[in-house]
Protein backbone atom coordinates (compact mmCIF):
# COMPACT_ATOMS: atom_id res chain seq x y z
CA UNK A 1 0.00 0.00 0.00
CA UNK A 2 1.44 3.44 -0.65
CA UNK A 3 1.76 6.48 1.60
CA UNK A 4 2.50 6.49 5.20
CA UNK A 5 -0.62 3.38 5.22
CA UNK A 6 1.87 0.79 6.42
CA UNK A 7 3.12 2.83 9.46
CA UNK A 8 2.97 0.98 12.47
CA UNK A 9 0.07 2.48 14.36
CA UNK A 10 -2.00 4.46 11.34
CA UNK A 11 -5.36 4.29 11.33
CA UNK A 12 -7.60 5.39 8.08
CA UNK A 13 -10.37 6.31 8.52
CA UNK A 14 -13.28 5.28 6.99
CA UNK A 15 -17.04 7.16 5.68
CA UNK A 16 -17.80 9.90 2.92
CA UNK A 17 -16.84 13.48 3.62
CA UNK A 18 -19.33 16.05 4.76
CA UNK A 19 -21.06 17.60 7.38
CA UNK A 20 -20.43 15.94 10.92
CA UNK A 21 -22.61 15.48 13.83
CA UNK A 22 -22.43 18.40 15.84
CA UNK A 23 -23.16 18.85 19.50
CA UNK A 24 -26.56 20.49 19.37
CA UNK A 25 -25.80 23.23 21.08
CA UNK A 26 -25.30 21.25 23.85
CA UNK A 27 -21.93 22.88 24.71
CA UNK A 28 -22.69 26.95 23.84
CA UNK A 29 -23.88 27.17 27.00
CA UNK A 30 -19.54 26.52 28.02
CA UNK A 31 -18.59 29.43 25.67
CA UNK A 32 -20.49 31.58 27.47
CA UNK A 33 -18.71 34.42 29.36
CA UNK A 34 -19.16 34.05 33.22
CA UNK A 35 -19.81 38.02 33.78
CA UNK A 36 -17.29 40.36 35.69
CA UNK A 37 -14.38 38.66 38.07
CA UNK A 38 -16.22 39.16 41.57
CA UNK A 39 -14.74 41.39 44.32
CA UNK A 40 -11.33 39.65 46.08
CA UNK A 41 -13.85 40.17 49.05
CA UNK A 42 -16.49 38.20 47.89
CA UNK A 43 -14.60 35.81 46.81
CA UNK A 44 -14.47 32.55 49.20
CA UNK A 45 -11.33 31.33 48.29
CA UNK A 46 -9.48 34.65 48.23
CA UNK A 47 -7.27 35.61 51.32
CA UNK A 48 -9.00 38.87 51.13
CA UNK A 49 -12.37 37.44 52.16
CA UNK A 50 -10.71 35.28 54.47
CA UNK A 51 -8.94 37.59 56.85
CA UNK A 52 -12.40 40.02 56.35
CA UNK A 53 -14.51 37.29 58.08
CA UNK A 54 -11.59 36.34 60.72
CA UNK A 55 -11.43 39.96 61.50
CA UNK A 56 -15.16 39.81 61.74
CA UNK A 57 -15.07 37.24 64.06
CA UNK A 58 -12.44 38.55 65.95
CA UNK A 59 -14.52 42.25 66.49
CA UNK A 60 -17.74 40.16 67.62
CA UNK A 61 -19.36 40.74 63.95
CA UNK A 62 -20.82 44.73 64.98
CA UNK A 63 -19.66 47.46 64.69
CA UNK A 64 -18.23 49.49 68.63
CA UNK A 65 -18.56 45.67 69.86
CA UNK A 66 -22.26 45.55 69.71
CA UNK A 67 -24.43 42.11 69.57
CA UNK A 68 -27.14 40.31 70.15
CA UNK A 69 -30.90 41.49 69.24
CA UNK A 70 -29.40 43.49 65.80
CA UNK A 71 -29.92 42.69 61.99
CA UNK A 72 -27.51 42.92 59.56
CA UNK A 73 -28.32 45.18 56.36
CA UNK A 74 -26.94 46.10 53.36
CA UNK A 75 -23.31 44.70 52.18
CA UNK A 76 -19.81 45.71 53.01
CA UNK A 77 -18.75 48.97 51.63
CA UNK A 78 -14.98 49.81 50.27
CA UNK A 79 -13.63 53.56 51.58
CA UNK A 80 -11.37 54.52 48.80
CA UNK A 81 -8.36 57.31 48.38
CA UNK A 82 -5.46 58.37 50.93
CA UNK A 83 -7.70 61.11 52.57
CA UNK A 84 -10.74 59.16 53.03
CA UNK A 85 -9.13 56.13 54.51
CA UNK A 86 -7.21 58.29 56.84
CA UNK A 87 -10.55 60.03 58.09
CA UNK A 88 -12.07 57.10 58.21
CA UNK A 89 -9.72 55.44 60.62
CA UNK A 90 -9.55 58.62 62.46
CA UNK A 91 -13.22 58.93 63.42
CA UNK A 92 -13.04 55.09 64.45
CA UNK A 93 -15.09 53.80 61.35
CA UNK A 94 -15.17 50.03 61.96
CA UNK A 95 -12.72 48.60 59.30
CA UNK A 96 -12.22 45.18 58.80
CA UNK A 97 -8.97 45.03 55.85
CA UNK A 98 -6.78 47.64 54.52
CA UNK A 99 -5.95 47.06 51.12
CA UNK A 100 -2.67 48.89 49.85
CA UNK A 101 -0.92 48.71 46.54
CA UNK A 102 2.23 46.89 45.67
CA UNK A 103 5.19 49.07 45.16
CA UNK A 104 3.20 52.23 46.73
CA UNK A 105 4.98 55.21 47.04
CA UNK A 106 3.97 55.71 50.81
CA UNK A 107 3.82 59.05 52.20
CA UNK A 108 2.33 60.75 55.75
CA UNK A 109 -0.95 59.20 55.36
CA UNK A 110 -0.55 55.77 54.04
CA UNK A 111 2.50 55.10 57.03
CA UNK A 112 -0.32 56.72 59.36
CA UNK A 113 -2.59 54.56 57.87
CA UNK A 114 -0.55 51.31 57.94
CA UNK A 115 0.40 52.26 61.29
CA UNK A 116 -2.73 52.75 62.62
CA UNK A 117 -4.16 49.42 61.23
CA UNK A 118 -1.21 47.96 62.77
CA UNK A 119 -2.10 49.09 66.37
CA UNK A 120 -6.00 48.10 65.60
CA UNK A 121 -5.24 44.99 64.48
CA UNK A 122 -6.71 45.06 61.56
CA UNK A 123 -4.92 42.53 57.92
CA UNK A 124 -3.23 44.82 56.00
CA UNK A 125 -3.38 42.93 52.62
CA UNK A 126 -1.06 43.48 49.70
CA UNK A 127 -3.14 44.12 46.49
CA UNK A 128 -2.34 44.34 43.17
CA UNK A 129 -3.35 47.28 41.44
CA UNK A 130 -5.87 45.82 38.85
CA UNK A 131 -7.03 44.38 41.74
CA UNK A 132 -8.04 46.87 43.89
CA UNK A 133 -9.04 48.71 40.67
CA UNK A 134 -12.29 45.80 40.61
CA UNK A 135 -12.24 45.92 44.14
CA UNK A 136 -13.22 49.81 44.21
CA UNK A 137 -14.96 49.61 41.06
CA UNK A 138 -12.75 52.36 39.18
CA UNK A 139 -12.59 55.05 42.19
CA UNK A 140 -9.42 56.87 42.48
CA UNK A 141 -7.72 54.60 45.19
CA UNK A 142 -4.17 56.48 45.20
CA UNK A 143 -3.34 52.88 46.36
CA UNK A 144 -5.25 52.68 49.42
CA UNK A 145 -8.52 51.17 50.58
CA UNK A 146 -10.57 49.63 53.37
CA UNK A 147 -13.62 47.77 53.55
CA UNK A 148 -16.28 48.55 56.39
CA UNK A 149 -18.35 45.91 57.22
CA UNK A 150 -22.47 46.00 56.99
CA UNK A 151 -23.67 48.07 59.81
CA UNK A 152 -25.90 45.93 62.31
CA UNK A 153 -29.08 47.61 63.24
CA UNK A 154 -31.01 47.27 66.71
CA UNK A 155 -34.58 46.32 66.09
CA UNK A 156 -36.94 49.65 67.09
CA UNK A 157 -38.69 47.70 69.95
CA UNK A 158 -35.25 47.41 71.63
CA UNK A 159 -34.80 51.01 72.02
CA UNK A 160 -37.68 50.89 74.26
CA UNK A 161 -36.69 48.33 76.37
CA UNK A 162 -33.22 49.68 77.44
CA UNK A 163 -32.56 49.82 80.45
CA UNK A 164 -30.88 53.40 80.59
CA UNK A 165 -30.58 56.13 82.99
CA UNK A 166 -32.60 59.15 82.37
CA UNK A 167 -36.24 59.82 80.49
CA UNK A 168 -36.08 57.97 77.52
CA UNK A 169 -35.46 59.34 74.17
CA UNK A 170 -35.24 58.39 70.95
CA UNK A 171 -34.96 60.13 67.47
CA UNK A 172 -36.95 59.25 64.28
CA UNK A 173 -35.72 60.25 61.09
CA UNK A 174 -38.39 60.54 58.11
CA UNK A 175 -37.30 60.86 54.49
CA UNK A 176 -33.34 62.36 55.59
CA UNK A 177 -31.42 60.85 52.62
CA UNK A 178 -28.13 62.36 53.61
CA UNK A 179 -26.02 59.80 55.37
CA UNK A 180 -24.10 63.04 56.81
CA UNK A 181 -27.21 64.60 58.49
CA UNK A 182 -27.94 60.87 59.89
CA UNK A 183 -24.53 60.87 61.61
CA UNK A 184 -24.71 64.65 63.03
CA UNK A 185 -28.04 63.38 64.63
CA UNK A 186 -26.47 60.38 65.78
CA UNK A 187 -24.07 62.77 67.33
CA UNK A 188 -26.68 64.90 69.18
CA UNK A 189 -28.60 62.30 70.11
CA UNK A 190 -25.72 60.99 72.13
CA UNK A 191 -24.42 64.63 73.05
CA UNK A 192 -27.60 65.21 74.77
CA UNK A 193 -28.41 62.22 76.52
CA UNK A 194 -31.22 60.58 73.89
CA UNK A 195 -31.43 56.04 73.66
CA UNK A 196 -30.87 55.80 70.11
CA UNK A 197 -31.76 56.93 66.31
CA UNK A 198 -34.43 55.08 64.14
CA UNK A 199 -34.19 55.39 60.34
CA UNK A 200 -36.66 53.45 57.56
CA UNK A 201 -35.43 50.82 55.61
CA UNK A 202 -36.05 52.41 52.71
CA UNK A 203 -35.20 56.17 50.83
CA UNK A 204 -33.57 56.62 53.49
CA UNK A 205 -29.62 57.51 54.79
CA UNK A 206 -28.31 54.35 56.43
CA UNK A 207 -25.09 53.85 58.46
CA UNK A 208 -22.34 54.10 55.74
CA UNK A 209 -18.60 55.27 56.24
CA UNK A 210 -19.79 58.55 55.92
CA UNK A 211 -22.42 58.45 58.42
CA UNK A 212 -19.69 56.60 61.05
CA UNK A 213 -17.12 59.46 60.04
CA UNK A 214 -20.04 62.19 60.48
CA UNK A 215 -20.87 60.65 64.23
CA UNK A 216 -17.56 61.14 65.58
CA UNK A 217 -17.68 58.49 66.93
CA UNK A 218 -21.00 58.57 68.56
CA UNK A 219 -22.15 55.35 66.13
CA UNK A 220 -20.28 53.43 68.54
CA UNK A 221 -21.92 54.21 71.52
CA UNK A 222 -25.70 54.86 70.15
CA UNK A 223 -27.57 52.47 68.54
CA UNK A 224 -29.43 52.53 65.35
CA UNK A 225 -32.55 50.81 64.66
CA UNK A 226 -34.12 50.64 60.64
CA UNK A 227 -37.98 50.46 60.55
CA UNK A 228 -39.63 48.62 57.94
CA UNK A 229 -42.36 50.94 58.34
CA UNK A 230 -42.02 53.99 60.42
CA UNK A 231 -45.87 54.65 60.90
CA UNK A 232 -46.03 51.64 62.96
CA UNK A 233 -42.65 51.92 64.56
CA UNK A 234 -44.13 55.21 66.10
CA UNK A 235 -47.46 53.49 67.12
CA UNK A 236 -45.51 50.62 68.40
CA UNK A 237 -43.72 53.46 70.60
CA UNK A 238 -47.19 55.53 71.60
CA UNK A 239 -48.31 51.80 72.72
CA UNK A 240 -45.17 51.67 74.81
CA UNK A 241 -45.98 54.62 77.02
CA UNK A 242 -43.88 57.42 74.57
CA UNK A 243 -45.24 60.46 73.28
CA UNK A 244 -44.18 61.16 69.26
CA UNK A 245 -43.60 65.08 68.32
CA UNK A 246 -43.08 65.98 64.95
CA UNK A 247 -40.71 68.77 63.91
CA UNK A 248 -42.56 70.88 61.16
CA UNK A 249 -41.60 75.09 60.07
CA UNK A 250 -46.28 75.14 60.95
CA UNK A 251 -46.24 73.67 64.16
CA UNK A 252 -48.86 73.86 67.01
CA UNK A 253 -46.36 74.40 69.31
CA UNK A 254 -43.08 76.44 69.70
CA UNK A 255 -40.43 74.56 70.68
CA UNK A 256 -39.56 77.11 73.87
CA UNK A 257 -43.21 76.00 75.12
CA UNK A 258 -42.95 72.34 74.23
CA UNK A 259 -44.78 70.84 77.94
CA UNK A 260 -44.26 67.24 76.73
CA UNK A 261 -40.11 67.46 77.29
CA UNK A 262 -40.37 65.46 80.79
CA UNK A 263 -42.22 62.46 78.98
CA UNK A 264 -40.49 59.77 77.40
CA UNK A 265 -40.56 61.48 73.96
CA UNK A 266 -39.90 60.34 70.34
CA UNK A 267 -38.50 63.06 68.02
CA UNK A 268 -39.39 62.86 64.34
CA UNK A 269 -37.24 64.79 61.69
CA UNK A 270 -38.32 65.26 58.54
CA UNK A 271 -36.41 66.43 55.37
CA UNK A 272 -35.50 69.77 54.48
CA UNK A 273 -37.39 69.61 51.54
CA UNK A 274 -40.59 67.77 51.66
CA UNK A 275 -40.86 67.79 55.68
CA UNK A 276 -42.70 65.29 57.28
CA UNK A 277 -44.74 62.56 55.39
CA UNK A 278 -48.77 62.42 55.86
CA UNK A 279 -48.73 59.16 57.46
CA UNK A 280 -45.85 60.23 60.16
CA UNK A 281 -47.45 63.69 60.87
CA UNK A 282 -50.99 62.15 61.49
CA UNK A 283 -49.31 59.66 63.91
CA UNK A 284 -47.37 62.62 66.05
CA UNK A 285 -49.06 63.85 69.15
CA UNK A 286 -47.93 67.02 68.55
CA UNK A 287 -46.08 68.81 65.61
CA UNK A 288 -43.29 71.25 66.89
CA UNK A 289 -41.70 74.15 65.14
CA UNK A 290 -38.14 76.16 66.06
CA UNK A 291 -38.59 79.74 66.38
CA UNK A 292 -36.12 81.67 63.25
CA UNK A 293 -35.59 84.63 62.25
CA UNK A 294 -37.70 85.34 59.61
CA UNK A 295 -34.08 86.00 57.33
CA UNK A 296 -34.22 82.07 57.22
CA UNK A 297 -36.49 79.88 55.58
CA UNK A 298 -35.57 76.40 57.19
CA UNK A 299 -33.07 74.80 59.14
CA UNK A 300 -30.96 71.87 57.70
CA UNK A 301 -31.99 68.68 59.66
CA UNK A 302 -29.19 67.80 61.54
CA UNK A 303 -29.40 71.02 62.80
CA UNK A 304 -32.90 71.43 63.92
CA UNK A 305 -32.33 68.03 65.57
CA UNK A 306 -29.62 69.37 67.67
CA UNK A 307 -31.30 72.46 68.47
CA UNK A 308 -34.62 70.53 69.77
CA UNK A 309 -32.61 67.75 71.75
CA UNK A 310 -30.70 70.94 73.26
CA UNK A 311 -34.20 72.58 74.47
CA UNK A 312 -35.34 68.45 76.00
CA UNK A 313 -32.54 68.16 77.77
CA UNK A 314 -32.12 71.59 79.11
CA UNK A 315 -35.61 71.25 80.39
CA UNK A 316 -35.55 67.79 81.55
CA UNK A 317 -32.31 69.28 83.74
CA UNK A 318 -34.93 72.35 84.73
């Protein structure tokens, strides 16, 4: 036989040329892309998730070493740039890695940064810079991150049942979308002797980094609670023995003359903007206003928080 035929282990191949029998489509499904490469974080079998939960573990899994009795919300969030993670670790934002790039060229605030993690104890991970390009989804990182775990909120009913010194107070918040006005009544709420700060779980600032940074620290020692409906949050707390005011420019009563101070009270913000919702104002006992010169139109939240926790505790003291 000509040809290569007669070499030792040749096989020819038999059948007529043509189409072949194909897979059906069976295997497009495995040429499929998989969608984008998933966070280090999220990853199980990354050390970047690892040390995450083991620092998780390690804090007690809340943030200021706070359990039992709170839900966790939302997923981790990633503080990104030298500034912000300095801040950040400044104002005692729980952090749970530090992410920093290979080969950085480390000035003040990344050694005060590395430093700082170092005394914390939190894993100060190595990253790649592609890497922590995905893991910050394309913010400007200057080389430097850290992820903050989801904030744990307290149920609303346990605000009423703490056992705390003092008339209890706590503040509602209704439509404030700026996490910076949640943490600067977070702040006053703790500067002036109030139980805790209840927020919706929806449209509605929650406990980010910029809320913790806002606090000053105050997130640690307050507790949040998130509503799933406010309305019935607030009867839930008029059931409980509390009286709800309402903070509104058309009140029925000045703040200066408010009687109900010396009860336990539940203060309702609204938004700069819209105020208080229909629902919320029809469940108040009594809607509240802060006396301004007539030069100013409204006070920003946070502000007419501070000012009406001021005036509660000043008469509570009285």
């Amino acid at each position: 036989m000509a040809g290569n035929s007669q070499r030792r282990g040749a096989v020819r191949k038999g059948g007529k040329k043509g189409p072949q029998v194909g897979s059906g489509g069976q295997r497009r499904k495995g040429l499929e892309g998989k969608g984008p490469t998933p966070k280090a974080a999220d990853r199980p079998n990354h050390k970047a998730h690892r040390s995450a939960k083991s620092a998780a573990k390690r804090s007690g899994g809340a943030p200021g070493g706070r359990s039992g009795g709170r839900r966790q919300a939302g997923s981790s969030e990633v503080v990104a740039g030298r500034n912000a993670v300095v801040e950040a670790l400044r104002a005692e934002v729980p952090v749970t890695t530090m992410y920093v790039a290979g080969r950085i060229d480390a000035d003040d605030r990344v050694r005060e940064a590395i430093k700082t993690a170092g005394q914390r104890g939190i894993p100060v991970l190595e990253t790649p810079r592609g890497e922590l390009d995905r893991l910050t989804d394309g913010a400007v990182h200057q080389g430097l991150a850290v992820q903050v775990p989801p904030y744990e909120y307290a149920h609303p009913r346990d605000l009423a049942a703490q056992e705390l010194p003092g008339i209890p107070l706590v503040v509602a918040l209704d439509g404030i979308t700026d996490p910076r006005n949640l943490g600067a009544i977070v702040r006053s709420t703790a500067a002036f002797g109030g139980h805790g700060v209840v927020v919706p779980s929806r449209r509605s600032a929650g406990m980010t980094a910029s809320a913790w940074k806002t606090s000053a620290g105050a997130a640690a020692r307050i507790p949040v609670a998130q509503a799933a409906n406010l309305t019935r949050a607030l009867e839930d707390y008029r059931a409980a023995g509390f009286f709800v005011i309402g903070l509104d420019m058309d009140g029925d009563v000045d703040l200066p003359e408010l009687e109900l101070a010396s009860e336990p009270l539940v203060v309702v913000v609204g938004s700069e903007g819209k105020g208080l919702s229909r629902l919320v104002r029809e469940t108040c006992d009594q809607i509240v206003s802060v006396p301004m010169s007539s030069a100013v139109e409204s006070l920003n939240a946070g502000i007419a928080a501070g000012v009406t926790l001021y005036e509660v505790a000043r008469r509570r003291r009285g």
